[in-house]
PDB file of N, CA and C in Angstrom:
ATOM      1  N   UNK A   1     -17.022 -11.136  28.708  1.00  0.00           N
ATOM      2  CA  UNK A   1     -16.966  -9.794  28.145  1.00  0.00           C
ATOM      3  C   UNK A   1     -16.841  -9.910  26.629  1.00  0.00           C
ATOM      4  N   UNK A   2     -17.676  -8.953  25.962  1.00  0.00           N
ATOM      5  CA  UNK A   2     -17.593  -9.449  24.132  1.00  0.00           C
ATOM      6  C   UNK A   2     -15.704  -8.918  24.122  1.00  0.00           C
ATOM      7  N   UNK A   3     -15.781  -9.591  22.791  1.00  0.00           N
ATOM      8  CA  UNK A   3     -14.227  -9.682  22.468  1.00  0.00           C
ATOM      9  C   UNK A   3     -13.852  -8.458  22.286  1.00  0.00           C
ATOM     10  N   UNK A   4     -14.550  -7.397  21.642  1.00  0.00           N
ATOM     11  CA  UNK A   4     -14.174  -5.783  21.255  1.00  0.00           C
ATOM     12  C   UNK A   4     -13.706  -4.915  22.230  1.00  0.00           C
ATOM     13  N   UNK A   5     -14.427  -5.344  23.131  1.00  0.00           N
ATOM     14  CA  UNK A   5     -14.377  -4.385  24.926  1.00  0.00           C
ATOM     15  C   UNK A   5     -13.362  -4.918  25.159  1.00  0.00           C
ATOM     16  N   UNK A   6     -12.841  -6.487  25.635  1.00  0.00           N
ATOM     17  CA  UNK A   6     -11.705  -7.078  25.838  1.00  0.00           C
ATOM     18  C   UNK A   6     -10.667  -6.220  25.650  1.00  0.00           C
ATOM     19  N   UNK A   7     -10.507  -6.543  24.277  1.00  0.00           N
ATOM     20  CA  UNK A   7      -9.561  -5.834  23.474  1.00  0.00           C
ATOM     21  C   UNK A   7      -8.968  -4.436  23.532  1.00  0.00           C
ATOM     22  N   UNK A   8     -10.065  -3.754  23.747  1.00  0.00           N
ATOM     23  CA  UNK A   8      -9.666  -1.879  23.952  1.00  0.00           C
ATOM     24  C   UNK A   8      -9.203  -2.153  25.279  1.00  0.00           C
ATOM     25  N   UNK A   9     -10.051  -2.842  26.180  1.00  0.00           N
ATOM     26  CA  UNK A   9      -9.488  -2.810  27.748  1.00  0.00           C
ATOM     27  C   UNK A   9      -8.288  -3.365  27.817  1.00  0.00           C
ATOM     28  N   UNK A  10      -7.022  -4.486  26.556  1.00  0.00           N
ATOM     29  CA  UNK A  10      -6.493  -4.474  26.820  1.00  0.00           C
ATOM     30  C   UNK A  10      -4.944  -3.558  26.439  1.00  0.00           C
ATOM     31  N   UNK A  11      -5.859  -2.889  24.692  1.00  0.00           N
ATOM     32  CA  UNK A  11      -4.966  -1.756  24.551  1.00  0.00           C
ATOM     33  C   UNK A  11      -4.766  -0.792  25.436  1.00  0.00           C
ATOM     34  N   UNK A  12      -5.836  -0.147  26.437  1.00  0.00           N
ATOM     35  CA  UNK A  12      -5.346   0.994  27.204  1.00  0.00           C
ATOM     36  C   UNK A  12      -4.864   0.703  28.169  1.00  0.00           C
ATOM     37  N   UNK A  13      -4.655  -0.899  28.506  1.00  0.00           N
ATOM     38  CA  UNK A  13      -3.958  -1.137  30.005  1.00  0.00           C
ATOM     39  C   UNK A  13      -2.197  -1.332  29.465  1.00  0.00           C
ATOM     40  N   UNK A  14      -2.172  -1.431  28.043  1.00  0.00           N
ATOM     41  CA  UNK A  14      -0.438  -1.146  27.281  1.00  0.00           C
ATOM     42  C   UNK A  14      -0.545   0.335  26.824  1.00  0.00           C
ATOM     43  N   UNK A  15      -1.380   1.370  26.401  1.00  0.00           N
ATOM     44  CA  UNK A  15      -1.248   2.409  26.059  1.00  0.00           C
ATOM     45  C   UNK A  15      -2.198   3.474  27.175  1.00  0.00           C
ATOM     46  N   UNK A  16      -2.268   3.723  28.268  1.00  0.00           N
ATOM     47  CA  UNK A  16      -2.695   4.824  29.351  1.00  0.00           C
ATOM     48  C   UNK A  16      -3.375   5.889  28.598  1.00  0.00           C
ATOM     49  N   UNK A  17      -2.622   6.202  27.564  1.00  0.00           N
ATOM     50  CA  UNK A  17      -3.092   8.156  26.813  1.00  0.00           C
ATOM     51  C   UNK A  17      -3.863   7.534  25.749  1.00  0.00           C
ATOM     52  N   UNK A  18      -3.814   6.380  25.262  1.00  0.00           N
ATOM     53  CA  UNK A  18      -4.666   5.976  24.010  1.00  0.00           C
ATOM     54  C   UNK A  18      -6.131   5.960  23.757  1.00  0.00           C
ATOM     55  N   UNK A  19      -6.795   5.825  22.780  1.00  0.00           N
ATOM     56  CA  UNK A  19      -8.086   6.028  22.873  1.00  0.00           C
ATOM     57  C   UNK A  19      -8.733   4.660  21.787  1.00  0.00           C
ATOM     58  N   UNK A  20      -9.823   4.739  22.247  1.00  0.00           N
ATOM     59  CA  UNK A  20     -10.255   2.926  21.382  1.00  0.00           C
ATOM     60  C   UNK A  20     -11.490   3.676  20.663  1.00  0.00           C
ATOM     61  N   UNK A  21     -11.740   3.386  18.928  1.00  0.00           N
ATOM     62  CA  UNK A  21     -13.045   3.617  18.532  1.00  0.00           C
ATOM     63  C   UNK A  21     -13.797   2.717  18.183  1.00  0.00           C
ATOM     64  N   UNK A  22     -15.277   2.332  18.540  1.00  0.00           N
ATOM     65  CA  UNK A  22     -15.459   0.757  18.405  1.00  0.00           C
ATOM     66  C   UNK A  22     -17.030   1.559  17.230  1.00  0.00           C
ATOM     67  N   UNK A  23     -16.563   0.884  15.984  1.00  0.00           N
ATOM     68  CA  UNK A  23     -18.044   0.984  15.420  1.00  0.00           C
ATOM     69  C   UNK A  23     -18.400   0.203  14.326  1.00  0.00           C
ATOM     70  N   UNK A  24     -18.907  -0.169  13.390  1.00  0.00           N
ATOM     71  CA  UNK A  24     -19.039  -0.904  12.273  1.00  0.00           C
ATOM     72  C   UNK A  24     -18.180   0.080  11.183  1.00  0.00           C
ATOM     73  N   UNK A  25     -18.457  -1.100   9.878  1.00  0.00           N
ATOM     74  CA  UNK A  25     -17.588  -0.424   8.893  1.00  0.00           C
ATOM     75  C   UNK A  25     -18.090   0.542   8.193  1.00  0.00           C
ATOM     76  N   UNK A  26     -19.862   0.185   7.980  1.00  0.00           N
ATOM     77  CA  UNK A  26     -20.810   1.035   7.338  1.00  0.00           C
ATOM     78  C   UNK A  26     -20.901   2.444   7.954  1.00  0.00           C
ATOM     79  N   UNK A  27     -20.228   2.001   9.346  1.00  0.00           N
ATOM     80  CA  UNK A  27     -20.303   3.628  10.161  1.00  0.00           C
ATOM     81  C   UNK A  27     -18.858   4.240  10.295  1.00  0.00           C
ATOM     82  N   UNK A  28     -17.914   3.910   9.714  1.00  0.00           N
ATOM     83  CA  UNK A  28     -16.454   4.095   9.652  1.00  0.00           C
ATOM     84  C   UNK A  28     -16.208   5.933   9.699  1.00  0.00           C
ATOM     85  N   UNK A  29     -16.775   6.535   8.363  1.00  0.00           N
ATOM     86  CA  UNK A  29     -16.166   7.983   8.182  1.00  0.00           C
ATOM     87  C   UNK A  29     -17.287   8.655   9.359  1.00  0.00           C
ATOM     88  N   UNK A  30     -18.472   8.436   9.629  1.00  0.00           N
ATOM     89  CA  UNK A  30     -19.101   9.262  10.821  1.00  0.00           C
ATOM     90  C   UNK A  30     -18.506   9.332  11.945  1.00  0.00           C
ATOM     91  N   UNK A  31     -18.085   8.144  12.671  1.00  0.00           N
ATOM     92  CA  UNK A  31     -17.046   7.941  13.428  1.00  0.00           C
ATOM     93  C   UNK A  31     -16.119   8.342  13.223  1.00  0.00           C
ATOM     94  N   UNK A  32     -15.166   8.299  12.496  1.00  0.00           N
ATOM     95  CA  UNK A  32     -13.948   9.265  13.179  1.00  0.00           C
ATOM     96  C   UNK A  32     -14.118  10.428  12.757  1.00  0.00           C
ATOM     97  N   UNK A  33     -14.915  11.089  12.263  1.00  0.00           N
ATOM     98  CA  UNK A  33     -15.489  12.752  12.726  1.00  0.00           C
ATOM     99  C   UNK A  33     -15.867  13.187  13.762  1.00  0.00           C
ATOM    100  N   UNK A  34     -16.262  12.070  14.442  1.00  0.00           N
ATOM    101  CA  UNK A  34     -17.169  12.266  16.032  1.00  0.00           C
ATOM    102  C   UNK A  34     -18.518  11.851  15.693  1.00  0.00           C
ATOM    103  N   UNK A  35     -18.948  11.354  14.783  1.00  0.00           N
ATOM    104  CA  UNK A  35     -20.286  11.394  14.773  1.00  0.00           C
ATOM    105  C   UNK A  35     -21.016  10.017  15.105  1.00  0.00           C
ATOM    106  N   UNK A  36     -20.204   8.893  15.432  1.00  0.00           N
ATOM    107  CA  UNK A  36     -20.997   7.878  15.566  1.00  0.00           C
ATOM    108  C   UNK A  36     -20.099   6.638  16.063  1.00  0.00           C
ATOM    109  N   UNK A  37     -20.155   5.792  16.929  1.00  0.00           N
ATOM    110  CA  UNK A  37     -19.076   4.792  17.253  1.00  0.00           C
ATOM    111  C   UNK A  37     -19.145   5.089  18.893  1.00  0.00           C
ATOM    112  N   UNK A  38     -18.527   4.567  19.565  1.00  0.00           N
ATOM    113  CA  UNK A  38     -18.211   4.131  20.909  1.00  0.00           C
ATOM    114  C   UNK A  38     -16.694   4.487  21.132  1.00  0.00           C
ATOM    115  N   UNK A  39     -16.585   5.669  21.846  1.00  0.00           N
ATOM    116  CA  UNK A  39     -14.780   5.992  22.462  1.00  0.00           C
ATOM    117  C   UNK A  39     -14.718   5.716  23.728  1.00  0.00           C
ATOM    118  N   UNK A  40     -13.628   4.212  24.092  1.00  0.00           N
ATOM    119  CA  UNK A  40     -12.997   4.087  25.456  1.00  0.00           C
ATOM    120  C   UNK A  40     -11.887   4.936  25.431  1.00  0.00           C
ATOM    121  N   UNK A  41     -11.467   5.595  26.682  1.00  0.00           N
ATOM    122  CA  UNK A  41     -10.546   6.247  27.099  1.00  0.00           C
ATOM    123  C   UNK A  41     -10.395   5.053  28.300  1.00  0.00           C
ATOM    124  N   UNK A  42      -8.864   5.492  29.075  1.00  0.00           N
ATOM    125  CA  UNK A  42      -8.795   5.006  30.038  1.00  0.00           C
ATOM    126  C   UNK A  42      -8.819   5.895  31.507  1.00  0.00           C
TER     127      UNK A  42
END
């Protein structure tokens, strides 16, 4: 499994209500507006 997915899968298995945003840096402010990036929930 790439290391990024790992990782969120193993923050939400310590945080249940938490949310993971996975995106580059060049895409940083679109993303956390909603506009661009990958959100795991659990």
């Amino acid at each position: 499994m790439a290391p990024k997915i790992q990782a969120a899968l193993t923050y939400l298995a310590a945080v249940p209500e938490g949310k993971v945003l996975i995106t580059s840096m060049s895409l940083i402010r679109d993303a956390i507006r909603g506009k661009g990036g990958t959100v795991i929930t659990a």
